[in-house]
Protein backbone atom coordinates (compact mmCIF):
# COMPACT_ATOMS: atom_id res chain seq x y z
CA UNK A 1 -3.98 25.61 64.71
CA UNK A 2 -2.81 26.39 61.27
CA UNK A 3 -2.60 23.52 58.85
CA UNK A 4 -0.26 24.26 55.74
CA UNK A 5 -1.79 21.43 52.80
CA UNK A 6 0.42 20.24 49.91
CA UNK A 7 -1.18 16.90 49.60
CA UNK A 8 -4.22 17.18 46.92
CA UNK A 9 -7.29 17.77 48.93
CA UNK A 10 -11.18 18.03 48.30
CA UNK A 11 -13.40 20.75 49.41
CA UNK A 12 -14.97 18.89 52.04
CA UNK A 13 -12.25 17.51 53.33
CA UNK A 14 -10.63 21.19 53.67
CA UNK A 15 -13.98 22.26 55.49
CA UNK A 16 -13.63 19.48 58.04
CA UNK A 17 -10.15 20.26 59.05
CA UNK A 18 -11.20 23.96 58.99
CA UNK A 19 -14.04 23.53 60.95
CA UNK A 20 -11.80 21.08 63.34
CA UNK A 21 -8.85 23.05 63.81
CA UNK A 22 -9.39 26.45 62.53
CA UNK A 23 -7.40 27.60 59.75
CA UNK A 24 -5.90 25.96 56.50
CA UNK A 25 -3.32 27.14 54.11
CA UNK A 26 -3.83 25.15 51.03
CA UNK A 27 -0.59 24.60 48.23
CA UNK A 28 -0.97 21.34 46.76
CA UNK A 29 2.09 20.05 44.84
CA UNK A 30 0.22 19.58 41.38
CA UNK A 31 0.09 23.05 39.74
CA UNK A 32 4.06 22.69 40.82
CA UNK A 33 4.08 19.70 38.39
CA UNK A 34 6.16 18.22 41.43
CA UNK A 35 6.26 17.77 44.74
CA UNK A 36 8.01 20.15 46.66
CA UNK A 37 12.31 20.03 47.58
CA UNK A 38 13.30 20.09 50.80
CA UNK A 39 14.37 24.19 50.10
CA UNK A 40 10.94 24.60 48.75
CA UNK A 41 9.37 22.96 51.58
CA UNK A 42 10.84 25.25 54.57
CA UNK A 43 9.77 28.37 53.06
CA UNK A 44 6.18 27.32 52.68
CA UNK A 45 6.26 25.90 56.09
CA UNK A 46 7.98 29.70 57.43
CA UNK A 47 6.08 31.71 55.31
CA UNK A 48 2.47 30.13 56.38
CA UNK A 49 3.69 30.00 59.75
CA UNK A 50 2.45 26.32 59.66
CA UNK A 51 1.29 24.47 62.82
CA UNK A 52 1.29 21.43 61.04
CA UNK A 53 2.03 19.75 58.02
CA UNK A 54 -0.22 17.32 55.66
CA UNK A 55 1.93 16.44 52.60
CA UNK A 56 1.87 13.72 50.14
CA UNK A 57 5.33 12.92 48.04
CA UNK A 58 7.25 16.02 49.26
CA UNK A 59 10.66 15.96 50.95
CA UNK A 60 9.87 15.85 54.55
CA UNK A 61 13.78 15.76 55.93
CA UNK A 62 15.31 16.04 59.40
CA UNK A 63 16.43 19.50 58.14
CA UNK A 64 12.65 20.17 57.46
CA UNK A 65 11.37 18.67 60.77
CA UNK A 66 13.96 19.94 62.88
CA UNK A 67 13.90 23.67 61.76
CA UNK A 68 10.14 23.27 62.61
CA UNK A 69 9.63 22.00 66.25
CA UNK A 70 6.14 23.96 66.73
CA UNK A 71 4.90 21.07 64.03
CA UNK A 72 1.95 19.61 66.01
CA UNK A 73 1.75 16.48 63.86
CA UNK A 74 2.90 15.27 60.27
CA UNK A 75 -0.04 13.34 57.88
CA UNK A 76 1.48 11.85 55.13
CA UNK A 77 -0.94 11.19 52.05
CA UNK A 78 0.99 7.70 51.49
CA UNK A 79 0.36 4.14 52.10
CA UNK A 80 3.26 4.15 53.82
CA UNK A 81 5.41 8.03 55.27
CA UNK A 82 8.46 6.74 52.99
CA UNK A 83 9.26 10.49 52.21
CA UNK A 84 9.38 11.68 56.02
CA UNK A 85 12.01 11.42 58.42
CA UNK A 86 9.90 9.61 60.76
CA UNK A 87 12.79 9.04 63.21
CA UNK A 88 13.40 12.78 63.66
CA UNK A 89 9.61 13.24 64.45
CA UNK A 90 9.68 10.95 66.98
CA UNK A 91 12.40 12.46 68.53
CA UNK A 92 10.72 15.53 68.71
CA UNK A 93 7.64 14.13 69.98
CA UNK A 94 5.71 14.66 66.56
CA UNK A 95 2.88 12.28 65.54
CA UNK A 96 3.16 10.96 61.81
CA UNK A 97 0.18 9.74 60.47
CA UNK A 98 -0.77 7.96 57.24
CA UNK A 99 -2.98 6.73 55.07
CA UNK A 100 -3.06 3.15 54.76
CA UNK A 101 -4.80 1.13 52.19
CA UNK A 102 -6.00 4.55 50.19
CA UNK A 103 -5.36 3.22 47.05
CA UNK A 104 -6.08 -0.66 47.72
CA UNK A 105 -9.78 -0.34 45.43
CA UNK A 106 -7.39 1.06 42.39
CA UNK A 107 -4.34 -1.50 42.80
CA UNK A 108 -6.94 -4.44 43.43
CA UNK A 109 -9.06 -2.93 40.04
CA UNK A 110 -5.67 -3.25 37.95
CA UNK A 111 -4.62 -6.45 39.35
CA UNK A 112 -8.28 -8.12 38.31
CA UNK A 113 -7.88 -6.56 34.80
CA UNK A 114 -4.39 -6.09 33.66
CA UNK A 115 -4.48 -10.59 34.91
CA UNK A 116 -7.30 -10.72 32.55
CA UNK A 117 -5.70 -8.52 29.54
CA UNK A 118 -2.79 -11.05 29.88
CA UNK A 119 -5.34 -14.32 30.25
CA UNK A 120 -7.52 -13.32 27.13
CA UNK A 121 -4.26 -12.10 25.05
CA UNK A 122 -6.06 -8.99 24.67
CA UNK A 123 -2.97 -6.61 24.04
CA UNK A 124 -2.05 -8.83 20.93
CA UNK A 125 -5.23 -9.21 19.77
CA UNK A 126 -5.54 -5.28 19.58
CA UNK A 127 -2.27 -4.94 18.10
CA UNK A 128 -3.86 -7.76 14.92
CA UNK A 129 -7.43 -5.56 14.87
CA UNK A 130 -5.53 -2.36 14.37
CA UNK A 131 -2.47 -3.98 11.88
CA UNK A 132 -5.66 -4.89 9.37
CA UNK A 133 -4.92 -8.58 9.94
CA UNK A 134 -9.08 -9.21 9.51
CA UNK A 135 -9.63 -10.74 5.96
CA UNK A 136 -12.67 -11.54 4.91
CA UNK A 137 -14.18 -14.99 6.38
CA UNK A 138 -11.24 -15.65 8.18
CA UNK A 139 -11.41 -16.45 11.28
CA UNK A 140 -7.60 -16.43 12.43
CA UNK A 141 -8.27 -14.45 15.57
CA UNK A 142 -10.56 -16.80 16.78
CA UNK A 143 -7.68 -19.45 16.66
CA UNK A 144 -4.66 -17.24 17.49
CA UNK A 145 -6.01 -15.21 20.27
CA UNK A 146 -7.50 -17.68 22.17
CA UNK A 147 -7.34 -17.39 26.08
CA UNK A 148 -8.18 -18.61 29.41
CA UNK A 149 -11.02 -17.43 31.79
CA UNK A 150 -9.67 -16.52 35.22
CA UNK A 151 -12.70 -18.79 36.75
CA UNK A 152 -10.81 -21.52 38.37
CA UNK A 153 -7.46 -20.16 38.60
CA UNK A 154 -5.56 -20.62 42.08
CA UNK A 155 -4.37 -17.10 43.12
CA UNK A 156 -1.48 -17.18 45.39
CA UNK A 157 -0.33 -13.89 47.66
CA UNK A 158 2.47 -13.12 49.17
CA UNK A 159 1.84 -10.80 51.99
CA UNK A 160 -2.01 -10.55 53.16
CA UNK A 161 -2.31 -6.50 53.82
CA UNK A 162 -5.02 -4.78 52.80
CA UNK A 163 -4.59 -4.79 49.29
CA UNK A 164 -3.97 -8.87 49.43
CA UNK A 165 -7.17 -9.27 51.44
CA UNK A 166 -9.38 -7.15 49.09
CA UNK A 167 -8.15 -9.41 45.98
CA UNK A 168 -8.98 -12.34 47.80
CA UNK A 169 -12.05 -10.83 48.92
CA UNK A 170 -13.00 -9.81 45.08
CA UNK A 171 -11.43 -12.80 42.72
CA UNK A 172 -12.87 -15.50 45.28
CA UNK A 173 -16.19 -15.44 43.93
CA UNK A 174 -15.07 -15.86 40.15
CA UNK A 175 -14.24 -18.79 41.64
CA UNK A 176 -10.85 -18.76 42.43
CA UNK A 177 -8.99 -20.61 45.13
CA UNK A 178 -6.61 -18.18 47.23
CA UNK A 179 -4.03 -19.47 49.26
CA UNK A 180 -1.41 -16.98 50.81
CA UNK A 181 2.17 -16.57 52.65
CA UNK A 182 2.46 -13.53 55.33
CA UNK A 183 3.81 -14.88 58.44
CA UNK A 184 2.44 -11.42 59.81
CA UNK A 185 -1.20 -12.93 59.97
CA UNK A 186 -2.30 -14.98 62.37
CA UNK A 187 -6.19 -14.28 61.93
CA UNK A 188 -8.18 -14.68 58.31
CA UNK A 189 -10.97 -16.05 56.94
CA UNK A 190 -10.92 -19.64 56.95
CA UNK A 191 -11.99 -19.89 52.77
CA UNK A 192 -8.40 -18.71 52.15
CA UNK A 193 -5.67 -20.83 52.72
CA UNK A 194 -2.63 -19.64 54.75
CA UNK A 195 1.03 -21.62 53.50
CA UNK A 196 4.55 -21.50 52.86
CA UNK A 197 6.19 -19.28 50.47
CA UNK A 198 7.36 -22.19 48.60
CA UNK A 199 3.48 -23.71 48.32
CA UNK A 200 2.85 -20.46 47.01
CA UNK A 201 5.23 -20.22 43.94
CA UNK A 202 4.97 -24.05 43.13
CA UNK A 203 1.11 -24.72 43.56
CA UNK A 204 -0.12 -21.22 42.21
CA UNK A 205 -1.62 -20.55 38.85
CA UNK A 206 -1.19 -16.17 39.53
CA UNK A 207 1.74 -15.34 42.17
CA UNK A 208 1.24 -11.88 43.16
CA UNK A 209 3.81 -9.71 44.95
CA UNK A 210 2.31 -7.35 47.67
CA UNK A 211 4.84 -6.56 50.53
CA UNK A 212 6.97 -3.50 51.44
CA UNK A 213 10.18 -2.56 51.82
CA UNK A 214 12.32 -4.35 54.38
CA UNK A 215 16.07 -5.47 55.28
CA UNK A 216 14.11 -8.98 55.17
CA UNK A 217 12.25 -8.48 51.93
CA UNK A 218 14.69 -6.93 49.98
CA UNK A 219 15.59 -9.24 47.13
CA UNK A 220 13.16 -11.87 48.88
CA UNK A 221 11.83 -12.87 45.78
CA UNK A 222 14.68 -14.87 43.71
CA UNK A 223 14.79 -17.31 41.13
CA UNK A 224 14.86 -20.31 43.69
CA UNK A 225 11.35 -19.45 44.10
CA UNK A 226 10.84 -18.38 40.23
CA UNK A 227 11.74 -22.02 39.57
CA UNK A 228 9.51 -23.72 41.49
CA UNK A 229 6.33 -21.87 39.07
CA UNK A 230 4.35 -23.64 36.84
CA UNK A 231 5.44 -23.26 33.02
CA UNK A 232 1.73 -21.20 32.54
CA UNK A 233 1.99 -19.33 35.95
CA UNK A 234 1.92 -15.49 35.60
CA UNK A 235 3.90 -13.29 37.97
CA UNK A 236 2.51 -10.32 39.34
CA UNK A 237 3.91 -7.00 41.01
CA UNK A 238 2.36 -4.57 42.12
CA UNK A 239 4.46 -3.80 45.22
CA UNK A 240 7.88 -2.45 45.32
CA UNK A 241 10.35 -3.97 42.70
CA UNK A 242 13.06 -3.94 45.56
CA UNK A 243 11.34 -7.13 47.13
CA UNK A 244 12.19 -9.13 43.60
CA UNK A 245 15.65 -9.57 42.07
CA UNK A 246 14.85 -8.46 38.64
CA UNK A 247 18.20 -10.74 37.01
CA UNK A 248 15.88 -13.78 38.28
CA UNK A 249 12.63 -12.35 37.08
CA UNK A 250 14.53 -11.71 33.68
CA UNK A 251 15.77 -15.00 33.03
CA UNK A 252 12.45 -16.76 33.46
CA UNK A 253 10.66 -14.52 31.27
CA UNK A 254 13.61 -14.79 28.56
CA UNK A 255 13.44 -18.92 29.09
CA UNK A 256 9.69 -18.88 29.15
CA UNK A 257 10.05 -20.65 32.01
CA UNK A 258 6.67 -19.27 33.40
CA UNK A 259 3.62 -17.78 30.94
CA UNK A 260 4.04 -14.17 31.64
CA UNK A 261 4.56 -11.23 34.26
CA UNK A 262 2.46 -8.31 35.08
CA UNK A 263 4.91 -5.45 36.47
CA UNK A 264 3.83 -1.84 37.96
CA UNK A 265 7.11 -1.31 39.79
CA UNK A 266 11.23 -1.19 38.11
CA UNK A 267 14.18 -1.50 39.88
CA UNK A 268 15.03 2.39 37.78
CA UNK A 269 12.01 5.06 37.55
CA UNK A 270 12.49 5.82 35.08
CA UNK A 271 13.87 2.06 33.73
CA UNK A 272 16.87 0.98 32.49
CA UNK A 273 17.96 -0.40 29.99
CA UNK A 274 18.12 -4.19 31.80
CA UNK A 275 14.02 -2.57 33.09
CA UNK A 276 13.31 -2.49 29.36
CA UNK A 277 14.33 -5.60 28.32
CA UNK A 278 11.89 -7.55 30.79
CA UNK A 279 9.34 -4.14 29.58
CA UNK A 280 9.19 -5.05 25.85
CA UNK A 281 8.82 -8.91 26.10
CA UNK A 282 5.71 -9.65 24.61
CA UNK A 283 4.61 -11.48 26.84
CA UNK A 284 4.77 -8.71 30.11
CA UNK A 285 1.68 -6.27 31.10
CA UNK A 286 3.64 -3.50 31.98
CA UNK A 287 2.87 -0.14 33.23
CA UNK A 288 4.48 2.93 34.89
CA UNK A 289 3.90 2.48 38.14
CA UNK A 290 0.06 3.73 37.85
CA UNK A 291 -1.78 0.58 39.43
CA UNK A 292 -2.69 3.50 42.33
CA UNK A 293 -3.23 6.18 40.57
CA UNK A 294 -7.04 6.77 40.50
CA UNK A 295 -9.06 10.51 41.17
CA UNK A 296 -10.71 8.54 43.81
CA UNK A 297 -7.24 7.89 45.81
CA UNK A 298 -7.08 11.66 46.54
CA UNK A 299 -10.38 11.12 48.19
CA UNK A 300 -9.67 8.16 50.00
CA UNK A 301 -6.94 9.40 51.18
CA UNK A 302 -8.66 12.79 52.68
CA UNK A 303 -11.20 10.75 53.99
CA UNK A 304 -8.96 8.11 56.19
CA UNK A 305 -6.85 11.10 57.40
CA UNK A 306 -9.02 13.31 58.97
CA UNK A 307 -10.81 10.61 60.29
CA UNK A 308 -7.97 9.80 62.16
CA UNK A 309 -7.24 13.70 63.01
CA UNK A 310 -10.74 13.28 64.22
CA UNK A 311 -9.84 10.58 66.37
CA UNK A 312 -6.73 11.89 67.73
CA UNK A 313 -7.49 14.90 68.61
CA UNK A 314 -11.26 15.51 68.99
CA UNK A 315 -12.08 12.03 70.93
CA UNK A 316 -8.55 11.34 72.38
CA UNK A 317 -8.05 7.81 70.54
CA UNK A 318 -4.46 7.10 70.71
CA UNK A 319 -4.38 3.62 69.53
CA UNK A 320 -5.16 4.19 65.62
CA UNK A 321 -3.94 2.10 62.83
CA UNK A 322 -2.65 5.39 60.83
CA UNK A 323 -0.26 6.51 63.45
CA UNK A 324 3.03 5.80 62.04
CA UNK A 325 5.36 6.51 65.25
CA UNK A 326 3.89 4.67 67.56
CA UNK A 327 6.93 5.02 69.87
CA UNK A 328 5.73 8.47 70.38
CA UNK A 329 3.14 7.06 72.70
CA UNK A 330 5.92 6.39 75.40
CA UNK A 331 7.60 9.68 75.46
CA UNK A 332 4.46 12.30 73.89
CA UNK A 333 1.25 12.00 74.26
């Protein structure tokens, strides 16, 4: 088999899927500066005479899939294949497999810090050291930049993945109290507390955002919910800034009707003008969509793939987490 690589891979991880499956034509999409077009994509795929396909943010279409049916399988460097036509794989009877939860250590690392930053008032504080604010035995910092420790907060998450699991699983020991809303799980440890959605916003100190993409979650988070937050609650996301209506998120913020929001995902990438309004409020962590974007993610992500190559193929394991087209089981196996 001949595996044509545009996803960014590691030596070893190369030398495993060599030594699996025999040859590998490596063309990552970073010296592109971009991940490869649809147009771009079929010519690498014809000109490598590709037996399959590991990409990571490249434009896997039905065009691309169907004018390659010899495609033994699809692995998608993603948390989720959002940039594959999944549907047209399964048609053809091609498994799509992913990489969940490859960047959970890096999202859960900015969550725990950038919660902090806003806690502590570190931002401002900065901003004060480096305006030359500091005069002599003053001690105005002290006074204005006071914060609170995140010791004793109650940390409320809605939807209990991976990522939610490993917060809970990292903050609980601080202590914090978590208490979560996924309707999904049905088993957890017992030391966090499964609830209503509306428990979650109203009873929360931190209400943090981690659920994908749905017709059910789009717009899910509204300002009925917003309202029910305590005046020095913080609002996190981390997600996908479809799940939250961003006209709700804006008017609490511009009412200070909650202390402050910590926001990886817009609506617009890159924002708006509406984006940047709820952006420059001084009282919003905001970054460009980074919260996964770690040099370790690359190897995570190499790692949980060929593990489940290694499973597929090598030791006939069918039932894997990281198979994304499941239905393929019925019709292609």
């Amino acid at each position: 088999m001949r595996i044509l690589i545009t996803a960014p891979y590691n030596e070893k991880g190369l030398k495993e899927l060599e030594t699996q499956f025999g040859e590998v034509v490596y063309r990552s999409w970073k010296p592109n500066g971009r991940a490869y077009n649809e147009t771009e994509l079929l010519e690498l795929l014809a000109n490598s005479k590709a037996d399959a396909l590991i990409t990571e943010h490249d434009h896997v279409t039905a065009t691309v899939i169907a004018a390659n049916p010899q495609l033994q399988f699809i692995g998608v460097c993603r948390g989720t294949p959002s940039n594959v036509a999944v549907a047209t794989a399964t048609e053809m009877g091609i498994p799509v497999f992913f990489t969940p939860a490859r960047n959970a250590q890096a999202v859960v690392e900015m969550f725990i810090s950038n919660v902090i930053m806003l806690l502590r008032n570190t931002i401002p504080g900065i901003d004060w050291l480096k305006g030359r604010n500091w005069q002599e035995g003053a001690h105005d910092s002290y006074l204005a930049f006071k914060g609170n420790e995140l010791a004793g907060r109650t940390i409320g998450l809605v939807g209990f993945g991976a990522i939610g699991q490993l917060i809970a699983k990292l903050v609980k020991d601080y202590p914090c109290k978590i208490q979560f809303f996924d309707p999904y799980v049905t088993e957890h440890d017992k030391a966090f507390r499964k609830t209503g959605i509306e428990d979650v916003f109203s009873t929360s100190d931190i209400v943090s955002i981690h659920l994908p993409v749905t017709n059910e979650t789009k717009g899910m988070i509204n300002g009925s919910l917003m309202k029910l937050m305590k005046k020095d609650a913080i609002f996190v996301n981390t997600a996908r800034a479809a799940v939250v209506k961003r006209e709700d998120l804006l008017d609490a913020l511009e009412k200070k009707a909650i202390r402050g929001a910590i926001l990886d995902v817009f609506d617009n990438e890159p924002p708006d003008a509406l984006d940047y309004r709820i952006i420059d409020m001084p009282h919003v962590i905001a970054t460009p969509h980074i919260a996964g974007a770690t040099h370790e993610v690359e190897d995570h992500h190499v790692e949980i793939l060929n593990k489940a190559l290694l499973q597929w193929y090598a030791k006939g394991n069918k039932k894997i987490a990281e198979l994304a087209n499941k239905e393929i089981l019925t019709i292609h196996i």
